[in-house]
N, C-alpha and C. Protein backbone atom coordinates (compact mmCIF):
# COMPACT_ATOMS: atom_id res chain seq x y z
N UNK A 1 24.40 -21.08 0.73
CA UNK A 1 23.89 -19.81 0.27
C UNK A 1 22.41 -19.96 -0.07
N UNK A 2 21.41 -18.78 0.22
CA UNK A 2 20.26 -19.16 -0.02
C UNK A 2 19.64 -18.86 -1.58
N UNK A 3 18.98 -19.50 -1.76
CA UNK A 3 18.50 -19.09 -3.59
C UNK A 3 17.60 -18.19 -3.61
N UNK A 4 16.96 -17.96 -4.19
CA UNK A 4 16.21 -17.10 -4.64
C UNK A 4 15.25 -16.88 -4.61
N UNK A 5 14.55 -18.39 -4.33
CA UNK A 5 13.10 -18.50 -3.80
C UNK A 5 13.21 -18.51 -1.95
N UNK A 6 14.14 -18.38 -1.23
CA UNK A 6 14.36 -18.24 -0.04
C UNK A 6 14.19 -16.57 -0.07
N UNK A 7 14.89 -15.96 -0.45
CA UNK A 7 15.11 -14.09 -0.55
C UNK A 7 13.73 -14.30 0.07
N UNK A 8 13.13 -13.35 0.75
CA UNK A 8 11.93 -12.28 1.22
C UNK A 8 10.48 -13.82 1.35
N UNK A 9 11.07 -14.94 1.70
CA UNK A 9 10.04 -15.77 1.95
C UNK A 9 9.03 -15.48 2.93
N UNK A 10 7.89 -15.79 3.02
CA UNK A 10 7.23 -15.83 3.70
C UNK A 10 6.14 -16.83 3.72
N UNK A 11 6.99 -18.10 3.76
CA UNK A 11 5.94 -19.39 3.88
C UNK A 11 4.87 -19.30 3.30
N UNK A 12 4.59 -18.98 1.88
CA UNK A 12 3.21 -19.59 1.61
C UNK A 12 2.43 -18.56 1.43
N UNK A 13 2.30 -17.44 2.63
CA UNK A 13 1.33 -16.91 2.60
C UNK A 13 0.83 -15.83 1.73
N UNK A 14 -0.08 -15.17 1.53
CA UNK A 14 0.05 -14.26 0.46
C UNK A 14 -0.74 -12.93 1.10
N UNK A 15 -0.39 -11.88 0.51
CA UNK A 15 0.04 -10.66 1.37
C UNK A 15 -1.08 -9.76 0.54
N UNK A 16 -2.25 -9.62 1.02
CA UNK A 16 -3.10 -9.16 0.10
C UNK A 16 -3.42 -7.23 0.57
N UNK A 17 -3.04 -6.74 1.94
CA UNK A 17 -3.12 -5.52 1.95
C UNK A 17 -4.08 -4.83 1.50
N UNK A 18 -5.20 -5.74 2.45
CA UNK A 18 -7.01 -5.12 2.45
C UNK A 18 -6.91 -3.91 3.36
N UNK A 19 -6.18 -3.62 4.23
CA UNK A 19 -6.19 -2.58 5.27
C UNK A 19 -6.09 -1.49 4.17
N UNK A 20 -5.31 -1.21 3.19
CA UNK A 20 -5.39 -0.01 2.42
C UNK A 20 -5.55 0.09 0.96
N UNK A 21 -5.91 -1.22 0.70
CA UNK A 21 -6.75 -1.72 -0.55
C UNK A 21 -7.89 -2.60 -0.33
N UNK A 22 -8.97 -2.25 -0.30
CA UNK A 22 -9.91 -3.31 0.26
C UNK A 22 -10.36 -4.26 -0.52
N UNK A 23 -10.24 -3.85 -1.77
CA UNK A 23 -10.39 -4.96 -3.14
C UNK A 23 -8.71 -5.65 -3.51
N UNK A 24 -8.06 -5.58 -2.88
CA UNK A 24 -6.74 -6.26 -3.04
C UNK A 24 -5.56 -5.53 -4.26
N UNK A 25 -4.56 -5.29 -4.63
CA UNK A 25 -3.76 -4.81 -5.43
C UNK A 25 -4.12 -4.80 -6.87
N UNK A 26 -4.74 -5.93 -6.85
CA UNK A 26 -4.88 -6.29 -8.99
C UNK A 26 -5.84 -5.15 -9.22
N UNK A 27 -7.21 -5.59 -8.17
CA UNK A 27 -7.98 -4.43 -8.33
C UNK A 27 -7.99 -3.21 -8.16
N UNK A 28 -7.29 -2.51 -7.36
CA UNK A 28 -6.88 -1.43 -7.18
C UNK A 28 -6.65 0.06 -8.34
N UNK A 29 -5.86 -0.78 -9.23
CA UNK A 29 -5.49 0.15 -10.47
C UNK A 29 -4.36 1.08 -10.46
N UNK A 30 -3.51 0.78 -9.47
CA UNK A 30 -2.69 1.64 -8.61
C UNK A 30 -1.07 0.73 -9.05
N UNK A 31 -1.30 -0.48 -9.39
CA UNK A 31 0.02 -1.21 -9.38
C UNK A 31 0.06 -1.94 -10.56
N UNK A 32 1.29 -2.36 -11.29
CA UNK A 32 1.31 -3.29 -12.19
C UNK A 32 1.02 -4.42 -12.20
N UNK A 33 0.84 -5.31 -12.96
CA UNK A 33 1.03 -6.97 -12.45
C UNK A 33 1.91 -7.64 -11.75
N UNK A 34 3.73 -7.21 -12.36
CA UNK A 34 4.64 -7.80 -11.51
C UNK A 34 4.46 -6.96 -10.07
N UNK A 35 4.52 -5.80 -10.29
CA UNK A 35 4.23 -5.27 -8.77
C UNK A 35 3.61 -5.89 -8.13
N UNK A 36 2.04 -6.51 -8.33
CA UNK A 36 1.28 -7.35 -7.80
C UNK A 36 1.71 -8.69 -7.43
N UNK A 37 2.42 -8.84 -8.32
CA UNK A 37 2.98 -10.46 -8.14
C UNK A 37 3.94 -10.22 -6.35
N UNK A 38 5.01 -9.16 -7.11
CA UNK A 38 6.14 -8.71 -5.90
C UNK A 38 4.62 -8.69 -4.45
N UNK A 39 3.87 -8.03 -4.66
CA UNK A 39 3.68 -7.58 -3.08
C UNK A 39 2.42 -8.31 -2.64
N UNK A 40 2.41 -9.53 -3.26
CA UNK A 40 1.15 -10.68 -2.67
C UNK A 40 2.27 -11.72 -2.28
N UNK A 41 3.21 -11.82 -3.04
CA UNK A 41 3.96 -13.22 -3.12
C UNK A 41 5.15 -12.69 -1.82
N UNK A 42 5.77 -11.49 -1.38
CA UNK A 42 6.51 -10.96 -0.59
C UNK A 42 6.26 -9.77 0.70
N UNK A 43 5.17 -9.72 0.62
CA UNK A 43 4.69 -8.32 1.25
C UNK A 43 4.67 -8.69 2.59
N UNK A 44 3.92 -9.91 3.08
CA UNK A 44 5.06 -10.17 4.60
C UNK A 44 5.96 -10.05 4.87
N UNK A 45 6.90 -10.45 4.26
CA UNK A 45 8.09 -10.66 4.09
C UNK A 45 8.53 -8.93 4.32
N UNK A 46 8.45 -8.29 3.04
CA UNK A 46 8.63 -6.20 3.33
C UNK A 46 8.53 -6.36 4.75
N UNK A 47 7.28 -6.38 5.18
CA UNK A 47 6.80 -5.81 6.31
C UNK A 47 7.34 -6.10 7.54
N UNK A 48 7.60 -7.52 7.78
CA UNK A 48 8.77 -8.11 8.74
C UNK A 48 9.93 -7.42 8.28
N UNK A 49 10.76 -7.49 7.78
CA UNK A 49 12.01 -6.77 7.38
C UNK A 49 11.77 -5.44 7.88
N UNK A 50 11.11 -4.74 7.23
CA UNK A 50 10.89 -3.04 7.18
C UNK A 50 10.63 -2.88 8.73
N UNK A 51 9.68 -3.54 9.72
CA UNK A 51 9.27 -3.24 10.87
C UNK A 51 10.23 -3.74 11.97
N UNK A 52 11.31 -4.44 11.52
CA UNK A 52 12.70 -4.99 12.60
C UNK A 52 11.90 -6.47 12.95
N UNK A 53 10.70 -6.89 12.81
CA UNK A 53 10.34 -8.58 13.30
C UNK A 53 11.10 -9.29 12.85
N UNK A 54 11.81 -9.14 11.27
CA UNK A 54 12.66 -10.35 11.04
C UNK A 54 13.62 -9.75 10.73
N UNK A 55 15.02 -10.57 10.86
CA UNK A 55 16.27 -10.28 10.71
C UNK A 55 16.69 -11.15 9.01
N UNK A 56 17.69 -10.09 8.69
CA UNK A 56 17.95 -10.45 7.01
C UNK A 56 18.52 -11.77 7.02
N UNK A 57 18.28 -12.60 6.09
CA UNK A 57 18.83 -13.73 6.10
C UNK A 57 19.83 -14.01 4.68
N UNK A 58 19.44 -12.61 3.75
CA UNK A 58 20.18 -13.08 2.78
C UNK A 58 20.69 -11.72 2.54
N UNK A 59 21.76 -11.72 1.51
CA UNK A 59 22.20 -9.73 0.46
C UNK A 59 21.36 -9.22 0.45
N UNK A 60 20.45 -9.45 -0.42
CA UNK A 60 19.36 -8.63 -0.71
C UNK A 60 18.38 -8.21 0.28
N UNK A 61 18.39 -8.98 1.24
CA UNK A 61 17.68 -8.70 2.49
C UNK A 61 17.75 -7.46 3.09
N UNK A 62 19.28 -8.04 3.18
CA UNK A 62 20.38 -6.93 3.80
C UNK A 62 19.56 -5.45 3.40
N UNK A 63 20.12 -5.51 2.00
CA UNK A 63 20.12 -3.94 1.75
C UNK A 63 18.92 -3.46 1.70
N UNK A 64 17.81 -4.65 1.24
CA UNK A 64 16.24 -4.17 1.83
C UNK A 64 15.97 -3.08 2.97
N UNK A 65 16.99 -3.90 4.06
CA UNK A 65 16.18 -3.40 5.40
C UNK A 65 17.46 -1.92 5.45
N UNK A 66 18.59 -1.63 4.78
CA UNK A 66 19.06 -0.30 4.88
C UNK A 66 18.38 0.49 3.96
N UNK A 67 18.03 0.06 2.86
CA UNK A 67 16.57 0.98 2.55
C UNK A 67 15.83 1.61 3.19
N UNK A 68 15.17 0.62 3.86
CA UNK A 68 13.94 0.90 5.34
C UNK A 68 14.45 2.23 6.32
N UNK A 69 15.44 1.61 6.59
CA UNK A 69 16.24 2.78 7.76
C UNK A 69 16.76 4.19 7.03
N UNK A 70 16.67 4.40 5.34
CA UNK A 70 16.87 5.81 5.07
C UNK A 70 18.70 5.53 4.67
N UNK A 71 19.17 4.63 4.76
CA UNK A 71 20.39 4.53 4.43
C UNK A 71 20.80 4.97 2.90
N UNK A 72 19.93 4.61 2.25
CA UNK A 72 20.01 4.33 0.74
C UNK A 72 18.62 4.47 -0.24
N UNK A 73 19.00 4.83 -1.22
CA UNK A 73 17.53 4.87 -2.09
C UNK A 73 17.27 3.98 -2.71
N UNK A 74 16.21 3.15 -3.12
CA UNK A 74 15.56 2.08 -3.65
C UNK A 74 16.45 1.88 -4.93
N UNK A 75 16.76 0.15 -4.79
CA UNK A 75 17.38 0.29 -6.11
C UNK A 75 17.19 -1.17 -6.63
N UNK A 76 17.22 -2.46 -5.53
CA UNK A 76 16.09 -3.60 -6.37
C UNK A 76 14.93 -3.29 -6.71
N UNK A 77 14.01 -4.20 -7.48
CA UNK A 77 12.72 -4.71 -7.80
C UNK A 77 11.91 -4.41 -6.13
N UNK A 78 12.44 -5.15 -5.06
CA UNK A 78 12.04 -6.15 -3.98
C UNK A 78 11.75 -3.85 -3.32
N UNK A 79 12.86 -3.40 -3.34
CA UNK A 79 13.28 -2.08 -2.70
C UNK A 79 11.81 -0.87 -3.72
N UNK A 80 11.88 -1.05 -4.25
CA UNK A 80 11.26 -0.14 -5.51
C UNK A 80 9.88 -0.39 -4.89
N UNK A 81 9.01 -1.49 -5.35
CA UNK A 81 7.90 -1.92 -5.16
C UNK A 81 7.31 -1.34 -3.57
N UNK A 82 8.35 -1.57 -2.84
CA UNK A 82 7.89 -1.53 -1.12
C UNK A 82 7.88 -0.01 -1.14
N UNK A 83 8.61 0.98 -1.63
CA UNK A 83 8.67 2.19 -1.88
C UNK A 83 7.19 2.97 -2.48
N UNK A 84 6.82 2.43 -3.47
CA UNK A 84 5.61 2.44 -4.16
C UNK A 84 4.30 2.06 -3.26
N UNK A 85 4.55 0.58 -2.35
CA UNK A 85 3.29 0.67 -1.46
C UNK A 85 3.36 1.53 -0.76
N UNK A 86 4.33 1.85 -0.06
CA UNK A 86 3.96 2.81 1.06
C UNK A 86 3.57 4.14 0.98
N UNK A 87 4.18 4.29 -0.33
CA UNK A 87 3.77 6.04 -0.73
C UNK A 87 2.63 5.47 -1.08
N UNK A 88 1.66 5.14 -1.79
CA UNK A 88 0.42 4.30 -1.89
C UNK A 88 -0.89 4.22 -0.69
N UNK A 89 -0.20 3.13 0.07
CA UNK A 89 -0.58 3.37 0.94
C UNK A 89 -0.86 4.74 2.46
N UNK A 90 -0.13 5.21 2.00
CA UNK A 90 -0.05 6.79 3.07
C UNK A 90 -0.67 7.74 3.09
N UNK A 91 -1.14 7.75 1.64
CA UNK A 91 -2.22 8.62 0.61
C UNK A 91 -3.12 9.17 1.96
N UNK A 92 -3.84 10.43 1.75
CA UNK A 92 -5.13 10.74 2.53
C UNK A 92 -5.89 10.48 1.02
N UNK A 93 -7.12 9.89 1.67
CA UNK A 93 -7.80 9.46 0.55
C UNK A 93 -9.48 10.54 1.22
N UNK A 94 -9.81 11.07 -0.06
CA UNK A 94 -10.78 12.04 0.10
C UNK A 94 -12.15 11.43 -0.49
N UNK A 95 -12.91 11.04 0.50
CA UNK A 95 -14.51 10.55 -0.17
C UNK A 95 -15.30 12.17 -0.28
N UNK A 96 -15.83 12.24 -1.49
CA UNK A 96 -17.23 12.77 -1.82
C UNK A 96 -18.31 12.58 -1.53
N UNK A 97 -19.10 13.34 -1.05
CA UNK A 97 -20.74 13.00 -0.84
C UNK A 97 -21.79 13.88 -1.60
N UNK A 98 -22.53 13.13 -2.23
CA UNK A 98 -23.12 14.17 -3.20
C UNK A 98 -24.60 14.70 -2.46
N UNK A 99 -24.60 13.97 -0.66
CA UNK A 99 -25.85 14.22 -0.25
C UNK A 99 -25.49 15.74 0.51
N UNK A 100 -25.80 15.34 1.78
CA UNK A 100 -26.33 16.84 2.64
C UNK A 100 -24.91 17.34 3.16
N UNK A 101 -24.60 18.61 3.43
CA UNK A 101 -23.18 19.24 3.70
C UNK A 101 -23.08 18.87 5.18
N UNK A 102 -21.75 18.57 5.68
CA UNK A 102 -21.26 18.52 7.01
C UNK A 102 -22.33 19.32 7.94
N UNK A 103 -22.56 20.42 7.95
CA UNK A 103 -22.91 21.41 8.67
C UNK A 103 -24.79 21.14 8.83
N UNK A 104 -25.15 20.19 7.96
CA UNK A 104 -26.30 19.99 8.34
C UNK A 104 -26.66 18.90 9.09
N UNK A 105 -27.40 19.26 10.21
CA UNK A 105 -27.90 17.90 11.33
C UNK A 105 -28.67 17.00 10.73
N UNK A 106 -30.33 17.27 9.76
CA UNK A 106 -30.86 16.46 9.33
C UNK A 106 -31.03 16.59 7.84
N UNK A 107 -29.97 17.00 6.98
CA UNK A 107 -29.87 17.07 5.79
C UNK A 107 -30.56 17.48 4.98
N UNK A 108 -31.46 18.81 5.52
CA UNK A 108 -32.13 19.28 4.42
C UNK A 108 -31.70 21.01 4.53
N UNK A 109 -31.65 21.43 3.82
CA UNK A 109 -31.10 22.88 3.30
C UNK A 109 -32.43 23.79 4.08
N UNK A 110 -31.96 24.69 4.91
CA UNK A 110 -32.70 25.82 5.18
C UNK A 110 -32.93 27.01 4.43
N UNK A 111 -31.90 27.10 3.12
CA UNK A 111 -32.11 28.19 2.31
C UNK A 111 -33.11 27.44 1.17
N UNK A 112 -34.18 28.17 1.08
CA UNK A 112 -34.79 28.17 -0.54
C UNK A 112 -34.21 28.36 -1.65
N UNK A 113 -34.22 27.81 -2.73
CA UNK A 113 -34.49 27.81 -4.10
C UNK A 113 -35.00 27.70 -4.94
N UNK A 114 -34.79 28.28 -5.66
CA UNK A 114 -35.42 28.18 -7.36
C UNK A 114 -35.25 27.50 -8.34
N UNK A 115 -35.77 26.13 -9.03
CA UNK A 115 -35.33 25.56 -9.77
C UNK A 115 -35.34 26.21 -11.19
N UNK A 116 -35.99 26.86 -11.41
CA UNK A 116 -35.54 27.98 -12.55
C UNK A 116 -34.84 28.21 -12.83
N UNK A 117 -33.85 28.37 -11.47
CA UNK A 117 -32.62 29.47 -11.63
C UNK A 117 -31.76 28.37 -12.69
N UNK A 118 -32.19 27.14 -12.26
CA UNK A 118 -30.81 26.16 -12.68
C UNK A 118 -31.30 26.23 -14.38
């Protein structure tokens, strides 16, 4: 039977998810610590599972990946967390620009103003 440090292994590597955190999870502000811990120390691991590359090797695996498929609603740690990145990650994320509006070619305003007015 496998233990526990086998569950959601992924050799070593650590799963930092710059593609939709570019400063990494801790920094983010978006996740807890253990969350952080869960999805640096396992997040290959999610992602193989969740995407069909790897096949379950343990229970918890198991029901990981019927999670994935909509079978069931999140109900480990391992299930919860992966739930949380992805809604996370899926986000439309809206930048501000405090310079020149879309609609201008070389960013300067054709209407006049009055600094008075302000």
């Amino acid at each position: 039977m496998a233990t526990q440090f086998q569950d959601f292994d992924q050799k070593g590597r650590k799963f930092w998810g710059t593609d939709h955190f570019p400063y990494g999870f801790a920094r983010s502000g978006e996740f807890t610590r253990e969350q952080v811990q869960l999805l640096e120390n396992h997040g290959y691991a999610y992602l193989a599972l969740a995407s069909g590359e790897r096949t379950p090797v343990t229970p918890e695996e198991q029901e990981f990946v019927k999670y994935c498929l909509g079978e069931k609603e999140p109900q480990s740690r391992h299930e919860k967390v992966w739930a949380i990145f992805q809604k996370k990650s899926s986000r439309n994320v809206v930048f501000v620009s405090l310079g020149a509006s879309s609609n201008d070619d070389d960013g300067v305003s054709s209407e006049p103003f009055d600094v008075e007015e302000f």
